[in-house]
PDB file of N, CA and C in Angstrom:
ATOM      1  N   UNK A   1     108.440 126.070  46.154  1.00  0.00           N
ATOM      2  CA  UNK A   1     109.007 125.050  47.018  1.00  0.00           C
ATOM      3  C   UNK A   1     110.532 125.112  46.927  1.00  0.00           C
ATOM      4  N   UNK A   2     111.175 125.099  48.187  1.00  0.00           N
ATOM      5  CA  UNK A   2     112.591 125.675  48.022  1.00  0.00           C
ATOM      6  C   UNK A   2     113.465 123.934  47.612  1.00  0.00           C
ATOM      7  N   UNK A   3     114.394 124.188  46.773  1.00  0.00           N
ATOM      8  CA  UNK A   3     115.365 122.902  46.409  1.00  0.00           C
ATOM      9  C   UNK A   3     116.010 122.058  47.143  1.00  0.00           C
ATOM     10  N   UNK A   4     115.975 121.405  47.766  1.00  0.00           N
ATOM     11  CA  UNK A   4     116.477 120.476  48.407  1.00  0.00           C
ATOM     12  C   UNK A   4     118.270 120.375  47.782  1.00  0.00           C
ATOM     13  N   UNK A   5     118.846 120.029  49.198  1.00  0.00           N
ATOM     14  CA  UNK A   5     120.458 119.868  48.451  1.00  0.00           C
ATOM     15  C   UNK A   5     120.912 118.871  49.161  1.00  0.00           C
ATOM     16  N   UNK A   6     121.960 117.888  48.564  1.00  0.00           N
ATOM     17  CA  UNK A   6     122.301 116.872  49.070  1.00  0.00           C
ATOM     18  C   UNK A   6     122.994 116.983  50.308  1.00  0.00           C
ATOM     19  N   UNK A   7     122.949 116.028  51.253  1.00  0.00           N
ATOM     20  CA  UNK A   7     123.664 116.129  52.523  1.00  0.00           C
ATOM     21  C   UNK A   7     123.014 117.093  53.863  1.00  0.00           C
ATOM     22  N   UNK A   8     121.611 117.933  53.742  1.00  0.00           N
ATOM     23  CA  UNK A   8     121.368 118.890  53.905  1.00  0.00           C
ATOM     24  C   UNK A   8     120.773 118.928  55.495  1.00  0.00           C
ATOM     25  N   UNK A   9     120.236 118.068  55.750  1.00  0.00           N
ATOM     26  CA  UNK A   9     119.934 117.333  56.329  1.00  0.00           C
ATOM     27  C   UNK A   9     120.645 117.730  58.057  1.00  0.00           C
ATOM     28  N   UNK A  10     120.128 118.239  58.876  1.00  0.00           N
ATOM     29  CA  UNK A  10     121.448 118.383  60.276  1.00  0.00           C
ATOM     30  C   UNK A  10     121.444 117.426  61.003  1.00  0.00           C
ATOM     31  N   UNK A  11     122.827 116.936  61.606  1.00  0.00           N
ATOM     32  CA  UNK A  11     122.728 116.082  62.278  1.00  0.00           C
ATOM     33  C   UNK A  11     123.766 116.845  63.698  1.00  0.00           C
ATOM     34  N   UNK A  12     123.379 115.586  64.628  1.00  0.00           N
ATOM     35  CA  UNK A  12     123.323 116.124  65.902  1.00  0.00           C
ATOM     36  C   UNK A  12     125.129 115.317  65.607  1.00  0.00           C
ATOM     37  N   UNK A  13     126.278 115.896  66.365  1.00  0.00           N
ATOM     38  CA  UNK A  13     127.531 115.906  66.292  1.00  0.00           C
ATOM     39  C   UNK A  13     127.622 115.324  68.314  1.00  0.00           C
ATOM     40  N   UNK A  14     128.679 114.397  68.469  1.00  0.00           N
ATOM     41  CA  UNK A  14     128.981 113.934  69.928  1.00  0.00           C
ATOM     42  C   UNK A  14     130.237 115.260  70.642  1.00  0.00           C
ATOM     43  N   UNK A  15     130.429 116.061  69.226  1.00  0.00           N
ATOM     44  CA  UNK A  15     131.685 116.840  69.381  1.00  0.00           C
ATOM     45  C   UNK A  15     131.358 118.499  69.818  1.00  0.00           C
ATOM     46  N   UNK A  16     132.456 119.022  70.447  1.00  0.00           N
ATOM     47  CA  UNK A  16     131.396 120.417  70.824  1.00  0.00           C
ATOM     48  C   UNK A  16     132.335 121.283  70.509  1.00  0.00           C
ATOM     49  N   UNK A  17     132.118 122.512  70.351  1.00  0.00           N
ATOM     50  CA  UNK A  17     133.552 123.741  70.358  1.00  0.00           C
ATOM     51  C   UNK A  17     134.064 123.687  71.536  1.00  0.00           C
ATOM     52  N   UNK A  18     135.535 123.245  71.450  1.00  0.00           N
ATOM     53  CA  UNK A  18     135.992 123.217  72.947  1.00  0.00           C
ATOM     54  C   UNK A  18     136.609 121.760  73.725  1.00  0.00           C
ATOM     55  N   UNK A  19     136.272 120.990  72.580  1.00  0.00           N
ATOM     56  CA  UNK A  19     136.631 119.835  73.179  1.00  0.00           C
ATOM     57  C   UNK A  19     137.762 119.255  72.693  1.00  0.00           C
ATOM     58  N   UNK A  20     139.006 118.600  73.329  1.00  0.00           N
ATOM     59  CA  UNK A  20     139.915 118.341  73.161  1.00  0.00           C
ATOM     60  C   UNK A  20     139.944 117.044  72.271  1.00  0.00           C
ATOM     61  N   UNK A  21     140.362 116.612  70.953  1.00  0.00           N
ATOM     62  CA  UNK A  21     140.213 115.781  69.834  1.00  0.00           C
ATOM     63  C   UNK A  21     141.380 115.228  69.684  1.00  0.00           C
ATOM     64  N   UNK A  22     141.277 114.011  68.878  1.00  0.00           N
ATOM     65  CA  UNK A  22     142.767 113.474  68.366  1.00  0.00           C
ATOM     66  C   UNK A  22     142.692 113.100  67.191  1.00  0.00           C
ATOM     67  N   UNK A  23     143.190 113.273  66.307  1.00  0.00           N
ATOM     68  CA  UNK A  23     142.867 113.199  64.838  1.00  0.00           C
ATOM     69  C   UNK A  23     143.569 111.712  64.227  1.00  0.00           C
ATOM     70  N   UNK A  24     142.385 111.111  64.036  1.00  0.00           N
ATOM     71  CA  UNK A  24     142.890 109.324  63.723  1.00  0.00           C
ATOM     72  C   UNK A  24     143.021 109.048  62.208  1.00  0.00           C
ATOM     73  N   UNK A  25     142.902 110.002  61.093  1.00  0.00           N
ATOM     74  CA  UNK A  25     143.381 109.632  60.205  1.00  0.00           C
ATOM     75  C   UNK A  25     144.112 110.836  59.246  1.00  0.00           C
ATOM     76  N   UNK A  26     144.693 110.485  58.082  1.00  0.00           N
ATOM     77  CA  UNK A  26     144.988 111.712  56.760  1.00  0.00           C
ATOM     78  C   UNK A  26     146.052 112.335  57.552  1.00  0.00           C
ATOM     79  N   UNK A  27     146.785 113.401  57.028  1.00  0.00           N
ATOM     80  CA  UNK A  27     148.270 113.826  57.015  1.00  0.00           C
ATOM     81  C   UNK A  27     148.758 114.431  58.303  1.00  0.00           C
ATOM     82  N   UNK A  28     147.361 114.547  59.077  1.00  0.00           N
ATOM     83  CA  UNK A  28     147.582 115.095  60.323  1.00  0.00           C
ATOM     84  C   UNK A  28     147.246 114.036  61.997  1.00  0.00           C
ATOM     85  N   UNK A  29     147.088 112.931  61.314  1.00  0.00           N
ATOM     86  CA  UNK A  29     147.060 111.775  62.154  1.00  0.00           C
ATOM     87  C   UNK A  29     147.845 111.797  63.212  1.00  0.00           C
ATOM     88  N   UNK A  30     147.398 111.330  64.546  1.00  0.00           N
ATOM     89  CA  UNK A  30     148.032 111.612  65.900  1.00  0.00           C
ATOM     90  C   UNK A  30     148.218 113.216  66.720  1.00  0.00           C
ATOM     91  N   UNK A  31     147.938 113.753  65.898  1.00  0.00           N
ATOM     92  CA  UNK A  31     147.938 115.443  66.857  1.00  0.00           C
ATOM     93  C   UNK A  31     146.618 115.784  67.360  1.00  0.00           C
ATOM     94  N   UNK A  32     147.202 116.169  68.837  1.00  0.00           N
ATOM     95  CA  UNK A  32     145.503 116.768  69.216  1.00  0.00           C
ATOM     96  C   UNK A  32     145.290 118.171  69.348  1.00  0.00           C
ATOM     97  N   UNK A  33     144.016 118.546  69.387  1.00  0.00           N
ATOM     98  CA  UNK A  33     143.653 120.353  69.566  1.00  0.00           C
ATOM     99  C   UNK A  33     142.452 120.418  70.436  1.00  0.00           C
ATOM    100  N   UNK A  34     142.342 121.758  69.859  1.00  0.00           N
ATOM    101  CA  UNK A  34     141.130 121.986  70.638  1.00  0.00           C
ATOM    102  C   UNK A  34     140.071 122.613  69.047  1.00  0.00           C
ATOM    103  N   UNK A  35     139.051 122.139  68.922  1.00  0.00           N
ATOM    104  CA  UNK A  35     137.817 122.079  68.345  1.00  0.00           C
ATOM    105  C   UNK A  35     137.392 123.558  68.154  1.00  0.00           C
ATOM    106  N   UNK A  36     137.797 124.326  67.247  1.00  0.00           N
ATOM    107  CA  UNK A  36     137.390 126.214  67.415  1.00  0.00           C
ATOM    108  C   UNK A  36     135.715 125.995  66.571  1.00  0.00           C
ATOM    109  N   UNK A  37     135.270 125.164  65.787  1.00  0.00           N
ATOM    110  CA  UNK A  37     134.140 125.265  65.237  1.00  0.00           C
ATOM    111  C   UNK A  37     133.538 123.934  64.635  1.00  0.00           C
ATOM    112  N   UNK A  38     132.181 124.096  64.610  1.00  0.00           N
ATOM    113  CA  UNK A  38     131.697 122.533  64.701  1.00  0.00           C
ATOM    114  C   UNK A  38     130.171 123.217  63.288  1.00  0.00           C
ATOM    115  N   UNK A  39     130.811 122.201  62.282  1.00  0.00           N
ATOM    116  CA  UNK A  39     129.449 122.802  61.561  1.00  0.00           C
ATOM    117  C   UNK A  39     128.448 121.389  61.128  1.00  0.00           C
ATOM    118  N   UNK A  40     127.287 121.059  61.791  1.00  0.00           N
ATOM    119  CA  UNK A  40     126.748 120.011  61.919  1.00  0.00           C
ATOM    120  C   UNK A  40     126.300 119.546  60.793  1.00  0.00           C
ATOM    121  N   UNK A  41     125.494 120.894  59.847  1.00  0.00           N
ATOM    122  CA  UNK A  41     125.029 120.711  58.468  1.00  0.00           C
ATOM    123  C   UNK A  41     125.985 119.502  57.465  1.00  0.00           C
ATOM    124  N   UNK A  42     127.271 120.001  57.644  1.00  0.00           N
ATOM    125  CA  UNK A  42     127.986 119.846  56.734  1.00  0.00           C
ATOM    126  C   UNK A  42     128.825 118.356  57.339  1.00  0.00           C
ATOM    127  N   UNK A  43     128.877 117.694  58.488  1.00  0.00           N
ATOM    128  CA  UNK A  43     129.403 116.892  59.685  1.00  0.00           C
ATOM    129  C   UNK A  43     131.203 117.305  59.697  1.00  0.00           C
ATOM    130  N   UNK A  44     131.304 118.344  59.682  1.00  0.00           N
ATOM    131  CA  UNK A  44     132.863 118.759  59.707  1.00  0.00           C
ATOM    132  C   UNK A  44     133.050 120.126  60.830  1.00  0.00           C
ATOM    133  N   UNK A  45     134.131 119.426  61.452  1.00  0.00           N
ATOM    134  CA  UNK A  45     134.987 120.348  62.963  1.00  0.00           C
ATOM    135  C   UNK A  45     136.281 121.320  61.831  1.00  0.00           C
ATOM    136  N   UNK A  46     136.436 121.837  62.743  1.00  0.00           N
ATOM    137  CA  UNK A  46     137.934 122.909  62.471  1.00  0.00           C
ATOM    138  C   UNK A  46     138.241 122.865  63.880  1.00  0.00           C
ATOM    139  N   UNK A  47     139.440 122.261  63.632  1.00  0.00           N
ATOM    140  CA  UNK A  47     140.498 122.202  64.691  1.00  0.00           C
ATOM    141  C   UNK A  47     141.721 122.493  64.814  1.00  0.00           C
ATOM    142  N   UNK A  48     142.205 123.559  65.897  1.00  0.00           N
ATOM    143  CA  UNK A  48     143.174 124.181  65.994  1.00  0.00           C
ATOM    144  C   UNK A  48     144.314 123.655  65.525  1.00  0.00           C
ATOM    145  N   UNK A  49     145.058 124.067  64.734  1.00  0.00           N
ATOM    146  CA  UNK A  49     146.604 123.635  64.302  1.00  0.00           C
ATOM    147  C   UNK A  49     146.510 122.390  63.454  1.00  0.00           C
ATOM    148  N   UNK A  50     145.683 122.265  62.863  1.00  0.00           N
ATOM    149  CA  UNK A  50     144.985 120.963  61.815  1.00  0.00           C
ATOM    150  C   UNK A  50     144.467 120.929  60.978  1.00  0.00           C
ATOM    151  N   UNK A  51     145.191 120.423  59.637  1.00  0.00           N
ATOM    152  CA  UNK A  51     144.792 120.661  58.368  1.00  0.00           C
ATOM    153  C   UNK A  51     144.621 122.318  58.045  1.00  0.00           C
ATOM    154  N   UNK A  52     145.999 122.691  58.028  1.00  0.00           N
ATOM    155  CA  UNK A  52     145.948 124.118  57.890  1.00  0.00           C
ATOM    156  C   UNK A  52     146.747 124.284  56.177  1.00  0.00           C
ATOM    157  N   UNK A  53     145.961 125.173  55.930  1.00  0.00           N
ATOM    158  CA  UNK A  53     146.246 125.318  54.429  1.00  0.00           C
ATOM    159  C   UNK A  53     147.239 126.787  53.946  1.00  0.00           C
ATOM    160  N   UNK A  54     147.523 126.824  53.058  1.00  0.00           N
ATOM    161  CA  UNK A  54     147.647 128.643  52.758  1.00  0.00           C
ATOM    162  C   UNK A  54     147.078 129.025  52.006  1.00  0.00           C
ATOM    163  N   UNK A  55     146.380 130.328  52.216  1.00  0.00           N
ATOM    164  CA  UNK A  55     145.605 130.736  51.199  1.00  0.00           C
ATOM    165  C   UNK A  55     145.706 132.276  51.313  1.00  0.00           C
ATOM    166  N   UNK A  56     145.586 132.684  50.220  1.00  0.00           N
ATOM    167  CA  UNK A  56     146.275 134.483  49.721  1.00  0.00           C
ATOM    168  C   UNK A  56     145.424 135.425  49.827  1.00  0.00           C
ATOM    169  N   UNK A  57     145.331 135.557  50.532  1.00  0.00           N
ATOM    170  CA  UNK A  57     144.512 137.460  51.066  1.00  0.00           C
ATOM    171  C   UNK A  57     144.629 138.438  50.743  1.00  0.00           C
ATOM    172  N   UNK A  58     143.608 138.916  50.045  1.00  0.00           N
ATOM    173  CA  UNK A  58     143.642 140.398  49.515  1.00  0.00           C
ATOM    174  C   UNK A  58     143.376 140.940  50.736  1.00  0.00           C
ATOM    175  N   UNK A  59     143.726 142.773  50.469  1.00  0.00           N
ATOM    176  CA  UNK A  59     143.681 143.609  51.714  1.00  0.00           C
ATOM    177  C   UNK A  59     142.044 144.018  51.799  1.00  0.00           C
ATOM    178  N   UNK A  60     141.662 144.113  52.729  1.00  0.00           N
ATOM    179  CA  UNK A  60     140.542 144.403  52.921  1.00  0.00           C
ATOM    180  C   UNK A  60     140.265 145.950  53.829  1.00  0.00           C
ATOM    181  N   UNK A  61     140.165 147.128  53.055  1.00  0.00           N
ATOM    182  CA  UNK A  61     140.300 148.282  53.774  1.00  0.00           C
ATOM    183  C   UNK A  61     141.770 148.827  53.779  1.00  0.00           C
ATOM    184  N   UNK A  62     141.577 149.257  55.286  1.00  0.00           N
ATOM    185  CA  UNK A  62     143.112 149.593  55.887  1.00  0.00           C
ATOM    186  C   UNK A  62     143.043 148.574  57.157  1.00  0.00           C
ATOM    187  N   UNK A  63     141.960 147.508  57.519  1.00  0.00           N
ATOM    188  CA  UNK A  63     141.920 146.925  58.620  1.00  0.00           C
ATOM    189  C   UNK A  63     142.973 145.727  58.554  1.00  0.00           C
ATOM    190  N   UNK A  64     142.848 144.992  57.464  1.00  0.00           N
ATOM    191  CA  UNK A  64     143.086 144.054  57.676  1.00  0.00           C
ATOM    192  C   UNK A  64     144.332 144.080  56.502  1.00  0.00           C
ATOM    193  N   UNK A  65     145.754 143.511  56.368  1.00  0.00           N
ATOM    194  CA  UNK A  65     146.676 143.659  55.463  1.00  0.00           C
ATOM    195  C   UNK A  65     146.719 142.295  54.621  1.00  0.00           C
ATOM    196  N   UNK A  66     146.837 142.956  53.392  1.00  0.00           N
ATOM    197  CA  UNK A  66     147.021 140.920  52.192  1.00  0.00           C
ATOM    198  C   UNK A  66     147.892 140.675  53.095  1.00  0.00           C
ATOM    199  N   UNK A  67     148.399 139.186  52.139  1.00  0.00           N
ATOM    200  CA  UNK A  67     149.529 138.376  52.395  1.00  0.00           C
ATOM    201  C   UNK A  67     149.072 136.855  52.232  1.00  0.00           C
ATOM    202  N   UNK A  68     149.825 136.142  52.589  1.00  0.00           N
ATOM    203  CA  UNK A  68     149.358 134.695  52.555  1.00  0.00           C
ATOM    204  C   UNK A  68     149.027 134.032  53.898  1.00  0.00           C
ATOM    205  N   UNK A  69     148.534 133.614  54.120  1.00  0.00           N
ATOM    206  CA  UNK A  69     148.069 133.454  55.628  1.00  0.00           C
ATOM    207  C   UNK A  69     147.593 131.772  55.362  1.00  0.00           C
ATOM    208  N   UNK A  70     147.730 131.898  56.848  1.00  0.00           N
ATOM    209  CA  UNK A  70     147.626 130.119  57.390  1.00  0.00           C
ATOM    210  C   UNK A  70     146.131 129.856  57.750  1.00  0.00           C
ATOM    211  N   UNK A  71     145.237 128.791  56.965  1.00  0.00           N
ATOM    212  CA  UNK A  71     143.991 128.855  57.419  1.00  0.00           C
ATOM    213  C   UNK A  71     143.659 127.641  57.795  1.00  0.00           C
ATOM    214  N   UNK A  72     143.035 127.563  58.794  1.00  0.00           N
ATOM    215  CA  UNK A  72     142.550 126.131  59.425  1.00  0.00           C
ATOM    216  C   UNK A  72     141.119 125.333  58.283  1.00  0.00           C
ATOM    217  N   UNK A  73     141.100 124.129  58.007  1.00  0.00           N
ATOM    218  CA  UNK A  73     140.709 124.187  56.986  1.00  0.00           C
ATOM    219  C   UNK A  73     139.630 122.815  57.600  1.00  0.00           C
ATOM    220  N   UNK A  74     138.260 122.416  57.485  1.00  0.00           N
ATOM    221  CA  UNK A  74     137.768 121.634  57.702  1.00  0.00           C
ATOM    222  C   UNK A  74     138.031 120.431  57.579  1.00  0.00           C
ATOM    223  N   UNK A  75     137.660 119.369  58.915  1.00  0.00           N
ATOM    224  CA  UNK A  75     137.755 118.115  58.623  1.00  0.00           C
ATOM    225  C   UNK A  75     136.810 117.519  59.153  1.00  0.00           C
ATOM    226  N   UNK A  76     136.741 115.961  58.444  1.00  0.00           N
ATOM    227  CA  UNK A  76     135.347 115.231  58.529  1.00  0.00           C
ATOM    228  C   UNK A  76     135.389 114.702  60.038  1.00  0.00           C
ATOM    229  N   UNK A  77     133.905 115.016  60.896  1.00  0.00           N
ATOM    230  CA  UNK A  77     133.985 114.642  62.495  1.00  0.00           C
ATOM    231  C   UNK A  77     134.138 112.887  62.191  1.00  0.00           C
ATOM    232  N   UNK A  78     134.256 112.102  61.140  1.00  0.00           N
ATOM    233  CA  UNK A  78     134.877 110.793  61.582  1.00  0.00           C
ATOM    234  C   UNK A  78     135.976 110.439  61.691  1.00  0.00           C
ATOM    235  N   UNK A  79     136.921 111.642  61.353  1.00  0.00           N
ATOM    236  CA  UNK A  79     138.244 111.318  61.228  1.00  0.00           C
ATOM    237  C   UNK A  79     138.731 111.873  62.853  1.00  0.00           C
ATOM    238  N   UNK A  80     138.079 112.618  63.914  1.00  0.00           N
ATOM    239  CA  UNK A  80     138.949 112.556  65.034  1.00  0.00           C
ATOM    240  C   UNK A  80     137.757 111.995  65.954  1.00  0.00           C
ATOM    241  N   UNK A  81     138.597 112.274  67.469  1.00  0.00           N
ATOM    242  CA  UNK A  81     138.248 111.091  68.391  1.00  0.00           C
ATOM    243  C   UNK A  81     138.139 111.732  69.803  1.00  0.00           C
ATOM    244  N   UNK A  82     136.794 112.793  70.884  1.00  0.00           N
ATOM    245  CA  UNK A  82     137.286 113.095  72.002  1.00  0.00           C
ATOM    246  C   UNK A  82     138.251 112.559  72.522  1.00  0.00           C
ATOM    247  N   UNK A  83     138.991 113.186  73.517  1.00  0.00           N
ATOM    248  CA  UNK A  83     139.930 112.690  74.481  1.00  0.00           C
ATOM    249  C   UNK A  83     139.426 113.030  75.666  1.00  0.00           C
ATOM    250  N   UNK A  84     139.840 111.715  76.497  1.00  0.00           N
ATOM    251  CA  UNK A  84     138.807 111.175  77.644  1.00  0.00           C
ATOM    252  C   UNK A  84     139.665 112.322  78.432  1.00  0.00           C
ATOM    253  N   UNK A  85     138.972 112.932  79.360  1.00  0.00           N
ATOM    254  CA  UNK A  85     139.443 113.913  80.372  1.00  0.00           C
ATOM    255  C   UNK A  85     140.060 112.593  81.612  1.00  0.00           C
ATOM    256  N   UNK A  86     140.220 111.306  81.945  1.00  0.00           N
ATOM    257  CA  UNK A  86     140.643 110.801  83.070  1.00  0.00           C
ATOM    258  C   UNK A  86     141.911 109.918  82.665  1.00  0.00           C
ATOM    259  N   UNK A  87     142.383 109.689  81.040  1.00  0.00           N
ATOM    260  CA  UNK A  87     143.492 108.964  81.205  1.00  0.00           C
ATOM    261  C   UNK A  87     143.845 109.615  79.896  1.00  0.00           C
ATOM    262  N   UNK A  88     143.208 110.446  79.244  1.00  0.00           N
ATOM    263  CA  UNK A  88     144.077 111.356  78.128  1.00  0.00           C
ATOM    264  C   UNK A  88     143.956 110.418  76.701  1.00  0.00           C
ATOM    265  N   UNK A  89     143.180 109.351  76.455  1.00  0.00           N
ATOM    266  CA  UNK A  89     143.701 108.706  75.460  1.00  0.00           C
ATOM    267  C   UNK A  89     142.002 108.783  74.860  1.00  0.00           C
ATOM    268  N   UNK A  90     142.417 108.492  73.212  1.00  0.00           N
ATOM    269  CA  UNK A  90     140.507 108.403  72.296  1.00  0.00           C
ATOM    270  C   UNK A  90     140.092 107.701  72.759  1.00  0.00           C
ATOM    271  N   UNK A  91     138.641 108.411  72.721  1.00  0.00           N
ATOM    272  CA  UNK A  91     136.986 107.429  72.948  1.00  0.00           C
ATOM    273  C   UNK A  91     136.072 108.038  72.228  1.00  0.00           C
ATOM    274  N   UNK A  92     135.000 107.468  72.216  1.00  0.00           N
ATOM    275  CA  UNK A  92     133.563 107.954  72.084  1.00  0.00           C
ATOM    276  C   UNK A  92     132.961 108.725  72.962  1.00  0.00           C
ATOM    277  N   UNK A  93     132.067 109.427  72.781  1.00  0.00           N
ATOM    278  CA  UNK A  93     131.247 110.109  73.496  1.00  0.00           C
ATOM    279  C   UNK A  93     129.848 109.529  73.461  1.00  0.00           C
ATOM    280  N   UNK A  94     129.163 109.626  74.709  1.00  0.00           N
ATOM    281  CA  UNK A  94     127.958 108.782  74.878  1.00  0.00           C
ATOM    282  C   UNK A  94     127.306 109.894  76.116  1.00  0.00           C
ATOM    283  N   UNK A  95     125.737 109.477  76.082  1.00  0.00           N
ATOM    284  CA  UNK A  95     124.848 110.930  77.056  1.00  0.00           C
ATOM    285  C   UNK A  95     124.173 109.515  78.411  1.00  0.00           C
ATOM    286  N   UNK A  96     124.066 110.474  79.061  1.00  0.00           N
ATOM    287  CA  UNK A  96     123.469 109.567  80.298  1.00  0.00           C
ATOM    288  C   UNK A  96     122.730 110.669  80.948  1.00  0.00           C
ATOM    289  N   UNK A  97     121.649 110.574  81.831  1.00  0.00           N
ATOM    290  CA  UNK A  97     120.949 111.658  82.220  1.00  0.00           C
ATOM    291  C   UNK A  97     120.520 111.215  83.812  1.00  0.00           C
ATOM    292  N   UNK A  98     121.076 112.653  83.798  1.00  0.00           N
ATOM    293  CA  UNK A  98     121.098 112.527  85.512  1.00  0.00           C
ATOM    294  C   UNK A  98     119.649 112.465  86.522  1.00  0.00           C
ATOM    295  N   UNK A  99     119.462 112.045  87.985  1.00  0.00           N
ATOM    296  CA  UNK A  99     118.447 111.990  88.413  1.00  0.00           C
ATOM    297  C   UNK A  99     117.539 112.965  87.904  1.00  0.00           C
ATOM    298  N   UNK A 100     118.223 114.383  87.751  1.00  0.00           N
ATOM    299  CA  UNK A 100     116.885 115.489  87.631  1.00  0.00           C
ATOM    300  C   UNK A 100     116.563 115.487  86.372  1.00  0.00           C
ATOM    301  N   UNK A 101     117.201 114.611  85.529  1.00  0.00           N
ATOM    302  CA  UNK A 101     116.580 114.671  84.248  1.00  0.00           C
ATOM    303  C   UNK A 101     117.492 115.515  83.171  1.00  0.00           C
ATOM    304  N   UNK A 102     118.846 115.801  83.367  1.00  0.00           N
ATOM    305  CA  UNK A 102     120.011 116.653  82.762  1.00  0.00           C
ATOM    306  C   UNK A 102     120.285 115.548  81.505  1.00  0.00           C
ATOM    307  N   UNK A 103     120.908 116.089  80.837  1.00  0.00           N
ATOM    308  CA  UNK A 103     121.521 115.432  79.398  1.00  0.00           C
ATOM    309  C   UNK A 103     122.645 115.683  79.967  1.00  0.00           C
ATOM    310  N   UNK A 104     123.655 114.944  80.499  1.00  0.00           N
ATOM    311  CA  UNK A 104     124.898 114.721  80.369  1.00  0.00           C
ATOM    312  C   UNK A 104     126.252 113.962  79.347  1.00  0.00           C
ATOM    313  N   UNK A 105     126.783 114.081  78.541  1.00  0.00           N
ATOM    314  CA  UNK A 105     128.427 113.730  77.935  1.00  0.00           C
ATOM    315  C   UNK A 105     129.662 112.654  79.073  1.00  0.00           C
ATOM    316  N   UNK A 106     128.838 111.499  78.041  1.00  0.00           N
ATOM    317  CA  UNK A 106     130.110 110.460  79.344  1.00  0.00           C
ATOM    318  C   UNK A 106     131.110 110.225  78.095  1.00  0.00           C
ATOM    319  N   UNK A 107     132.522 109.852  78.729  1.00  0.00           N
ATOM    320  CA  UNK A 107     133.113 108.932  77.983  1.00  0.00           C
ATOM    321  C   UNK A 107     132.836 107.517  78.009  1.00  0.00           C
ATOM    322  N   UNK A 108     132.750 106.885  76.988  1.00  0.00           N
ATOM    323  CA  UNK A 108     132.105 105.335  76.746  1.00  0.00           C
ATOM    324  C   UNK A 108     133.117 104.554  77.200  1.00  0.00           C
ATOM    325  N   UNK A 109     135.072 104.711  77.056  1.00  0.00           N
ATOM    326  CA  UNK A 109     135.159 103.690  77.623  1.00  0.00           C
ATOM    327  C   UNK A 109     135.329 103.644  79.188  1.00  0.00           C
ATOM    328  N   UNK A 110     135.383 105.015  80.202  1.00  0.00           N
ATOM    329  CA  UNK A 110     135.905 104.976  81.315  1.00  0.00           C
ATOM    330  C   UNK A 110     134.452 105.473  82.010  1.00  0.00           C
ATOM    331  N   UNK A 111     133.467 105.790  81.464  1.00  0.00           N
ATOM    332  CA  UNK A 111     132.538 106.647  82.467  1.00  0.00           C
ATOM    333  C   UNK A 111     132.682 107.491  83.148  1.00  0.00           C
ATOM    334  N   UNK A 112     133.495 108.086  82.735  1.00  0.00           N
ATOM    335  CA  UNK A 112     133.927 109.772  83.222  1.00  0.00           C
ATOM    336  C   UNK A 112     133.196 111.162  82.616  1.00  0.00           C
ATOM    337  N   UNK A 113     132.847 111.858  83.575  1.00  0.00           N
ATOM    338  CA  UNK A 113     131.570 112.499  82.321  1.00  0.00           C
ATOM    339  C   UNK A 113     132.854 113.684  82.076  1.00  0.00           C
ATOM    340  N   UNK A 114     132.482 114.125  80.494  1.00  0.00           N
ATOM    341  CA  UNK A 114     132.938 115.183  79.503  1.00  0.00           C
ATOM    342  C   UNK A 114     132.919 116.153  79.835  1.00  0.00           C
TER     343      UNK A 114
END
């Protein structure tokens, strides 16, 4: 019987790769990006130009050269906030489903779909 691990559990995320975010709390508060990876297991986004760390690279081959390099570094999906595509400012994300039966992405406070 395989071990169970805490947190393990997937949950379904309102956030997608691609979606424009605003980051509402910790050192990077008020900047927005765009969402390069969404890992649900874990409930943490990586977002472009946010919470970027340095971390030291060995060379790998002849492909790739060391050095210290800038790495985008995970953050918790409660700490940012879609941005509504009709007035640019945070909301929630909420689903509504269309006559034929589609899963659609609204924004909750304007009803503008995502």
């Amino acid at each position: 019987m395989p071990r169970r691990v805490a947190n393990s559990r997937r949950r379904s995320l309102k956030v997608i790769k691609g979606d424009r975010v605003v980051v509402l709390s910790g050192k990077d508060a008020g900047v927005e990006g765009i969402v390069e990876r969404v890992m649900p297991d874990k409930g943490k986004v990586i977002v472009e130009g946010v919470n970027v760390a340095k971390r030291h690279q060995a060379p790998r081959r002849d492909v790739q050269q060391g050095g210290i390099i800038d790495k985008a570094m995970p953050i918790d999906v409660s700490n940012v906030a879609v941005v509504s595509p009709a007035d640019g400012k945070p909301t929630r994300a909420g689903y509504r489903f269309t006559p034929e039966g589609e899963k659609v992405r609204i924004c909750r406070r304007t009803g503008a779909d995502l």
